[in-house]
PDB file of N, CA and C in Angstrom:
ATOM      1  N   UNK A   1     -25.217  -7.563 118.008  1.00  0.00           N
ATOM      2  CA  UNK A   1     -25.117  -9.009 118.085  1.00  0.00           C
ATOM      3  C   UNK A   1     -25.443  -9.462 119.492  1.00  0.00           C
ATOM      4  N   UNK A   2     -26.124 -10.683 119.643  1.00  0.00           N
ATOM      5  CA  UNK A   2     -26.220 -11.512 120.763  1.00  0.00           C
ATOM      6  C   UNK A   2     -25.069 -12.388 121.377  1.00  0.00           C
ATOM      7  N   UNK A   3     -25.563 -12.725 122.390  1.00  0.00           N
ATOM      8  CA  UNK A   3     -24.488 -13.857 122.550  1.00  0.00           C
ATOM      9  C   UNK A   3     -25.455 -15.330 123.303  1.00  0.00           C
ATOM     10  N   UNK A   4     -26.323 -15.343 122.299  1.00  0.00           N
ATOM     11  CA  UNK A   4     -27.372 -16.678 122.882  1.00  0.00           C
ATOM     12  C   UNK A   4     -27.704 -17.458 121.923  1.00  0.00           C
ATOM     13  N   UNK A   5     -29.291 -17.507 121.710  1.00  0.00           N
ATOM     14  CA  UNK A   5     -30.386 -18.165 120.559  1.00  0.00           C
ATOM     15  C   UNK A   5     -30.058 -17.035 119.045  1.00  0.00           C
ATOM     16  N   UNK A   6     -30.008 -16.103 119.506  1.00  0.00           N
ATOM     17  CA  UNK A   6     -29.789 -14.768 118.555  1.00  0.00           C
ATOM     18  C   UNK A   6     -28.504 -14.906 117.880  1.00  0.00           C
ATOM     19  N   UNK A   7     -27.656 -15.367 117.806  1.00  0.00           N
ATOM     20  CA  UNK A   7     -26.296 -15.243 117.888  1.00  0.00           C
ATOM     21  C   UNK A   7     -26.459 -15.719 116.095  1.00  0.00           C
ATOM     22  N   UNK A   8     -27.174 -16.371 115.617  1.00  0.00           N
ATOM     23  CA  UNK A   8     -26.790 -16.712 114.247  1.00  0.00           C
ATOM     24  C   UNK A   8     -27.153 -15.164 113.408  1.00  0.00           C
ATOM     25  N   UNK A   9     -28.132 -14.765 113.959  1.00  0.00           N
ATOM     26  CA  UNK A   9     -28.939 -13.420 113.434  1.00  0.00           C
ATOM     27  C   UNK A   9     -28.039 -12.440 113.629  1.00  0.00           C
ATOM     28  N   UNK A  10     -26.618 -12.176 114.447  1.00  0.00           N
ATOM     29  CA  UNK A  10     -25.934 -10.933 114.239  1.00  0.00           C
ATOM     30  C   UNK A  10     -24.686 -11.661 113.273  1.00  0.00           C
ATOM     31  N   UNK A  11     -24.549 -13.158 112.573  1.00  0.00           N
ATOM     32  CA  UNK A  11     -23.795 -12.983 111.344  1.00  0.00           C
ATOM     33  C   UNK A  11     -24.487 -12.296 110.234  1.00  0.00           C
ATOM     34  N   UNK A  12     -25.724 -12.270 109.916  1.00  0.00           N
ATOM     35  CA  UNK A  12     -26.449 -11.581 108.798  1.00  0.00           C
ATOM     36  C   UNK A  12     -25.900 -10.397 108.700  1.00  0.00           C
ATOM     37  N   UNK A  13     -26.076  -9.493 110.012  1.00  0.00           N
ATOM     38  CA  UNK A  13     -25.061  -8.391 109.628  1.00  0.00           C
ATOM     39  C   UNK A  13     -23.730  -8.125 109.223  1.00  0.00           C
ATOM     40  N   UNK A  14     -22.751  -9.266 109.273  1.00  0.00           N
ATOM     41  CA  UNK A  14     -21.547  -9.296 109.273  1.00  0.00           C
ATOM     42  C   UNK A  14     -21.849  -9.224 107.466  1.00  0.00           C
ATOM     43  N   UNK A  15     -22.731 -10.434 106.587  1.00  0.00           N
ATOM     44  CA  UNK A  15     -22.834 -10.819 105.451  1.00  0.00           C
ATOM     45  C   UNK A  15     -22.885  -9.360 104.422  1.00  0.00           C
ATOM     46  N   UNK A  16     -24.045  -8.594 105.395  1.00  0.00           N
ATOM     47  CA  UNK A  16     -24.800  -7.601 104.943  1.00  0.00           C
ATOM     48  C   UNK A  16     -23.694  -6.776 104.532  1.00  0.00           C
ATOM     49  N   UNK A  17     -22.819  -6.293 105.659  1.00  0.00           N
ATOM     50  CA  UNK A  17     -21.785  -5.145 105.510  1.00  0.00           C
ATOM     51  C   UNK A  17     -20.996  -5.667 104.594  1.00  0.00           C
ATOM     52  N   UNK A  18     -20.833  -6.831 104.445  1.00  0.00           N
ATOM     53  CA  UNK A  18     -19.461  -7.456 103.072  1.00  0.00           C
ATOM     54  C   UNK A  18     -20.137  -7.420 102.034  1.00  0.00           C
ATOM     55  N   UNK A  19     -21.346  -7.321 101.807  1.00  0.00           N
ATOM     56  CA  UNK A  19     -22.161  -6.896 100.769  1.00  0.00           C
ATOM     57  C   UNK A  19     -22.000  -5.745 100.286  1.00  0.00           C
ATOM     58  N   UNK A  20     -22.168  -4.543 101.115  1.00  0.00           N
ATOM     59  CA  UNK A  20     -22.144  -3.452 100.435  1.00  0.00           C
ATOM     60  C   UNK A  20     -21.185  -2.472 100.588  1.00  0.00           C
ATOM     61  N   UNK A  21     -19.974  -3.547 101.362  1.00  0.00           N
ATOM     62  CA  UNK A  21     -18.394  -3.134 100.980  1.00  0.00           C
ATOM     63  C   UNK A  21     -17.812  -3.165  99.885  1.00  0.00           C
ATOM     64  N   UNK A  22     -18.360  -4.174  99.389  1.00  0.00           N
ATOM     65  CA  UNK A  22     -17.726  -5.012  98.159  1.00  0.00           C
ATOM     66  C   UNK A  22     -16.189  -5.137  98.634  1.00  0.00           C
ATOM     67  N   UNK A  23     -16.005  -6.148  99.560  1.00  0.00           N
ATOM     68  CA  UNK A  23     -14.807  -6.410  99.866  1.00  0.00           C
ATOM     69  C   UNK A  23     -14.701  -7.140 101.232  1.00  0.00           C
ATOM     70  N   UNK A  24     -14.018  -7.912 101.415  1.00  0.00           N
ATOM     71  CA  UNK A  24     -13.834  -8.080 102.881  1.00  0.00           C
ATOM     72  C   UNK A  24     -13.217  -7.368 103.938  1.00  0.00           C
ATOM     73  N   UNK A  25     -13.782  -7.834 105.200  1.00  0.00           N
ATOM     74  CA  UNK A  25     -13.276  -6.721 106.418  1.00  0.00           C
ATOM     75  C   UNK A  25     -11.916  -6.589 106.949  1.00  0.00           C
ATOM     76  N   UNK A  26     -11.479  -5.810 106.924  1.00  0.00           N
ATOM     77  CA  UNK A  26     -10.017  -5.331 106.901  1.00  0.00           C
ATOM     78  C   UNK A  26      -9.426  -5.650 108.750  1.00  0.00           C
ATOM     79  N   UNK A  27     -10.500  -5.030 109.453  1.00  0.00           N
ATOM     80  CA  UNK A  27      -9.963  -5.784 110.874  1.00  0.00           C
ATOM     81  C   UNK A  27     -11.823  -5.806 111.671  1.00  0.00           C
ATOM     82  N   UNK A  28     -11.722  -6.156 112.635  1.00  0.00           N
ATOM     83  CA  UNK A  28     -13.386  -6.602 113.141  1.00  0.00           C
ATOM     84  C   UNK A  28     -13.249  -6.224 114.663  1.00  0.00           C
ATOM     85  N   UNK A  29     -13.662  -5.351 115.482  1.00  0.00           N
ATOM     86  CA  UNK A  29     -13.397  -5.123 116.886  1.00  0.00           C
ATOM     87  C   UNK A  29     -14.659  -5.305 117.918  1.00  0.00           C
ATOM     88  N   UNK A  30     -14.768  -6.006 118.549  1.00  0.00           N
ATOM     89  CA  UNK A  30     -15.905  -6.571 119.646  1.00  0.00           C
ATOM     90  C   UNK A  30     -15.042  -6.077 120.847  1.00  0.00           C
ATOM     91  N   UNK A  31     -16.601  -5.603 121.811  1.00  0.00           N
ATOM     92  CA  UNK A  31     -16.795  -5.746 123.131  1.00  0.00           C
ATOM     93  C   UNK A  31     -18.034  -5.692 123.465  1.00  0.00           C
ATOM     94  N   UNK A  32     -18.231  -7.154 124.462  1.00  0.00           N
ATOM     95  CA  UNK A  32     -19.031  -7.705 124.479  1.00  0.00           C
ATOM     96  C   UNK A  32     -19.060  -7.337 126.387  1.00  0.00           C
ATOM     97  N   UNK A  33     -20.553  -6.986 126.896  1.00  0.00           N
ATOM     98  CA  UNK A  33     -20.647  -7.087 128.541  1.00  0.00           C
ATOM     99  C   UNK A  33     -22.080  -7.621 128.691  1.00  0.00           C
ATOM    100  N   UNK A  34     -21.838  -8.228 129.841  1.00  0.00           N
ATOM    101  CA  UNK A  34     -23.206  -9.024 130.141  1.00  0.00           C
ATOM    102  C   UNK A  34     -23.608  -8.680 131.827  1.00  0.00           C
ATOM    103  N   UNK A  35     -24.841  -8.092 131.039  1.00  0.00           N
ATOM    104  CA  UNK A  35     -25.264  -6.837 132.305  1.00  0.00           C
ATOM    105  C   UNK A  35     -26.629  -7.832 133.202  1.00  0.00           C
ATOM    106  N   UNK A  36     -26.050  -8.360 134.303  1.00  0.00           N
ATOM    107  CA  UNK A  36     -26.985  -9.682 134.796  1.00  0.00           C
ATOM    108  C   UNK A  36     -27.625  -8.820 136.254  1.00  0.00           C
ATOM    109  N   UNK A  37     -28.475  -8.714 136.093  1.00  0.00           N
ATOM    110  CA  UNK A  37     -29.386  -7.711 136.677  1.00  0.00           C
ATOM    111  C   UNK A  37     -29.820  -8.551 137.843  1.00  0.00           C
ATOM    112  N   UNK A  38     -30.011 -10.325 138.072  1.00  0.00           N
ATOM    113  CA  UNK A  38     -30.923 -10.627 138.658  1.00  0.00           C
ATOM    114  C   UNK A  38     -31.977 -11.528 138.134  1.00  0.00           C
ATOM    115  N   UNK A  39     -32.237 -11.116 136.783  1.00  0.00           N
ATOM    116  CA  UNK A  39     -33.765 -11.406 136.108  1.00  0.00           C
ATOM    117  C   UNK A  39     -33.281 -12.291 135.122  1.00  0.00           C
ATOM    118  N   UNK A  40     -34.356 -12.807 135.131  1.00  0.00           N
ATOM    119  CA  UNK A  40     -34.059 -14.285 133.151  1.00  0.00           C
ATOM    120  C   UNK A  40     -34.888 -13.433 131.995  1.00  0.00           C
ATOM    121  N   UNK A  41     -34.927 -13.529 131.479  1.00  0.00           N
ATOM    122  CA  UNK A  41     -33.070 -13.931 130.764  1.00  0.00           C
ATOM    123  C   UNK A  41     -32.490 -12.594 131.140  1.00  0.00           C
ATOM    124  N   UNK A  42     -30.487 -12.719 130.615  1.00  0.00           N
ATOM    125  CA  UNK A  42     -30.215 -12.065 130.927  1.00  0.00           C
ATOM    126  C   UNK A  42     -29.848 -11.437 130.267  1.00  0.00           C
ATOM    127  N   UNK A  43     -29.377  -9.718 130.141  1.00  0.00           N
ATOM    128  CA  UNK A  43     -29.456  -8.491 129.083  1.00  0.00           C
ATOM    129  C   UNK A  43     -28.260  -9.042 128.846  1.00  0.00           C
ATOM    130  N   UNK A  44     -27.899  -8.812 127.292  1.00  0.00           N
ATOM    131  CA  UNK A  44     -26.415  -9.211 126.504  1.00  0.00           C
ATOM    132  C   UNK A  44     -26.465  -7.524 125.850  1.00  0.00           C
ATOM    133  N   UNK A  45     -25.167  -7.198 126.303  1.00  0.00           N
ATOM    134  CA  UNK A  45     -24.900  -5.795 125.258  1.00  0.00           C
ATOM    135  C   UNK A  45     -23.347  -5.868 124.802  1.00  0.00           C
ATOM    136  N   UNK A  46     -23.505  -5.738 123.664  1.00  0.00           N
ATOM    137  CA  UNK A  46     -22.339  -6.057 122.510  1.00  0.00           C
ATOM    138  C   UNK A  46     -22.316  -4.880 121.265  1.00  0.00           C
ATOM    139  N   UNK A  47     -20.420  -4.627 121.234  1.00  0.00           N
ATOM    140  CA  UNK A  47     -21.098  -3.471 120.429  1.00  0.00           C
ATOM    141  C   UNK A  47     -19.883  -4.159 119.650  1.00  0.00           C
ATOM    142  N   UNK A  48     -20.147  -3.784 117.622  1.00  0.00           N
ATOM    143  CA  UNK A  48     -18.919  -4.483 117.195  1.00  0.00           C
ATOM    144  C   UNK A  48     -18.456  -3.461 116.171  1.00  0.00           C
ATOM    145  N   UNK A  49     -17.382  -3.206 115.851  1.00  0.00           N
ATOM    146  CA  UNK A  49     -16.918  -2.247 114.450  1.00  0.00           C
ATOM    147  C   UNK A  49     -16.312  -3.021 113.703  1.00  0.00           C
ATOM    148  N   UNK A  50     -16.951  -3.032 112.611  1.00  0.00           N
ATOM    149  CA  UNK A  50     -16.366  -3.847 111.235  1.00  0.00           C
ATOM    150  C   UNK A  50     -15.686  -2.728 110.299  1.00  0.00           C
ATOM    151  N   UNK A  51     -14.015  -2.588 110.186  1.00  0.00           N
ATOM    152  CA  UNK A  51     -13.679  -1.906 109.220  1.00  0.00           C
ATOM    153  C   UNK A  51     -13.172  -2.280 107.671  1.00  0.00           C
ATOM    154  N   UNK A  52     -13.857  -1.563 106.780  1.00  0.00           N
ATOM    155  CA  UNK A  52     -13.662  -2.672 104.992  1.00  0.00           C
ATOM    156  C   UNK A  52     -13.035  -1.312 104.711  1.00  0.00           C
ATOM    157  N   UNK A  53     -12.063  -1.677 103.383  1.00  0.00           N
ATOM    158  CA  UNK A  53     -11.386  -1.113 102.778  1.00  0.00           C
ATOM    159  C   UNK A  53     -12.086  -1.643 101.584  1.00  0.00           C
ATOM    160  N   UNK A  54     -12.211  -0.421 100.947  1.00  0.00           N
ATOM    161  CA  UNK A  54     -12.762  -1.022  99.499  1.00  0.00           C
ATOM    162  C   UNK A  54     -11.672  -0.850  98.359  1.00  0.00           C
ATOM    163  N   UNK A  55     -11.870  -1.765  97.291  1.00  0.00           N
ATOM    164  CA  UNK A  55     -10.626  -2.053  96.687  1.00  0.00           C
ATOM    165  C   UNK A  55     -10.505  -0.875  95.902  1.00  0.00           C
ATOM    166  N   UNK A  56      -9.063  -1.103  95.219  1.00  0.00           N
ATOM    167  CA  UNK A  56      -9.532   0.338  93.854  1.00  0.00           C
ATOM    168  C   UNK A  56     -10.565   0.164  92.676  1.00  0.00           C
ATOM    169  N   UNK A  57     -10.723  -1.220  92.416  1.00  0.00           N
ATOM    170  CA  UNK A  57     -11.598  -1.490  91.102  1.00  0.00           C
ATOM    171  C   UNK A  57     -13.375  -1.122  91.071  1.00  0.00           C
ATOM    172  N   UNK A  58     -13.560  -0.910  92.399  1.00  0.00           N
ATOM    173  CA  UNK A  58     -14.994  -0.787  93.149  1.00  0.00           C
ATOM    174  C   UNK A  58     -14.962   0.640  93.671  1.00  0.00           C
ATOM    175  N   UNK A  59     -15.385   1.439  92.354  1.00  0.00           N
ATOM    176  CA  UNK A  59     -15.671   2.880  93.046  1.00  0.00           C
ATOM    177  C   UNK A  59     -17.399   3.577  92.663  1.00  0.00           C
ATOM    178  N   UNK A  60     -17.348   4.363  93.786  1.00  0.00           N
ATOM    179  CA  UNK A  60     -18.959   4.767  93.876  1.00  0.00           C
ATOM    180  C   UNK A  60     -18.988   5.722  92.701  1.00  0.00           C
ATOM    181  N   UNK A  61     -20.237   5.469  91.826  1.00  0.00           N
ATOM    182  CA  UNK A  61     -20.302   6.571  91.097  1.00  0.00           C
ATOM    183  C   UNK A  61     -21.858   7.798  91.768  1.00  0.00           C
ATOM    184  N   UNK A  62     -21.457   8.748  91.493  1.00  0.00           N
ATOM    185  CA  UNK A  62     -22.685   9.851  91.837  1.00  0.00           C
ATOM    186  C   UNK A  62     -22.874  10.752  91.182  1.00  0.00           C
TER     187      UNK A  62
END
């Protein structure tokens, strides 16, 4: 994820993963650093863990 113009484009991923959780995210952990070098624009590095619990009714078959 971003933290600028980009910033709508790292909810898609949030959508994506509740997609193929089939479930919502159980807790969501960000850290976000902004590594300003000097130069424009400036580097955004963000790292996030989304954890889903999937329910009992939603099981993988293989």
């Amino acid at each position: 994820m971003a933290a600028g113009p980009e910033l709508e484009v790292g909810f898609y991923a949030f959508d994506l993963a509740q997609l193929l959780m089939l479930n919502e995210p159980a807790s969501v952990m960000d850290l976000g650093v902004n590594l300003d070098h000097g130069v424009s624009p400036y580097i955004d590095n963000e790292k996030c863990l989304i954890t889903c619990q999937i329910a009992p009714s939603h099981r993988w078959i293989w």
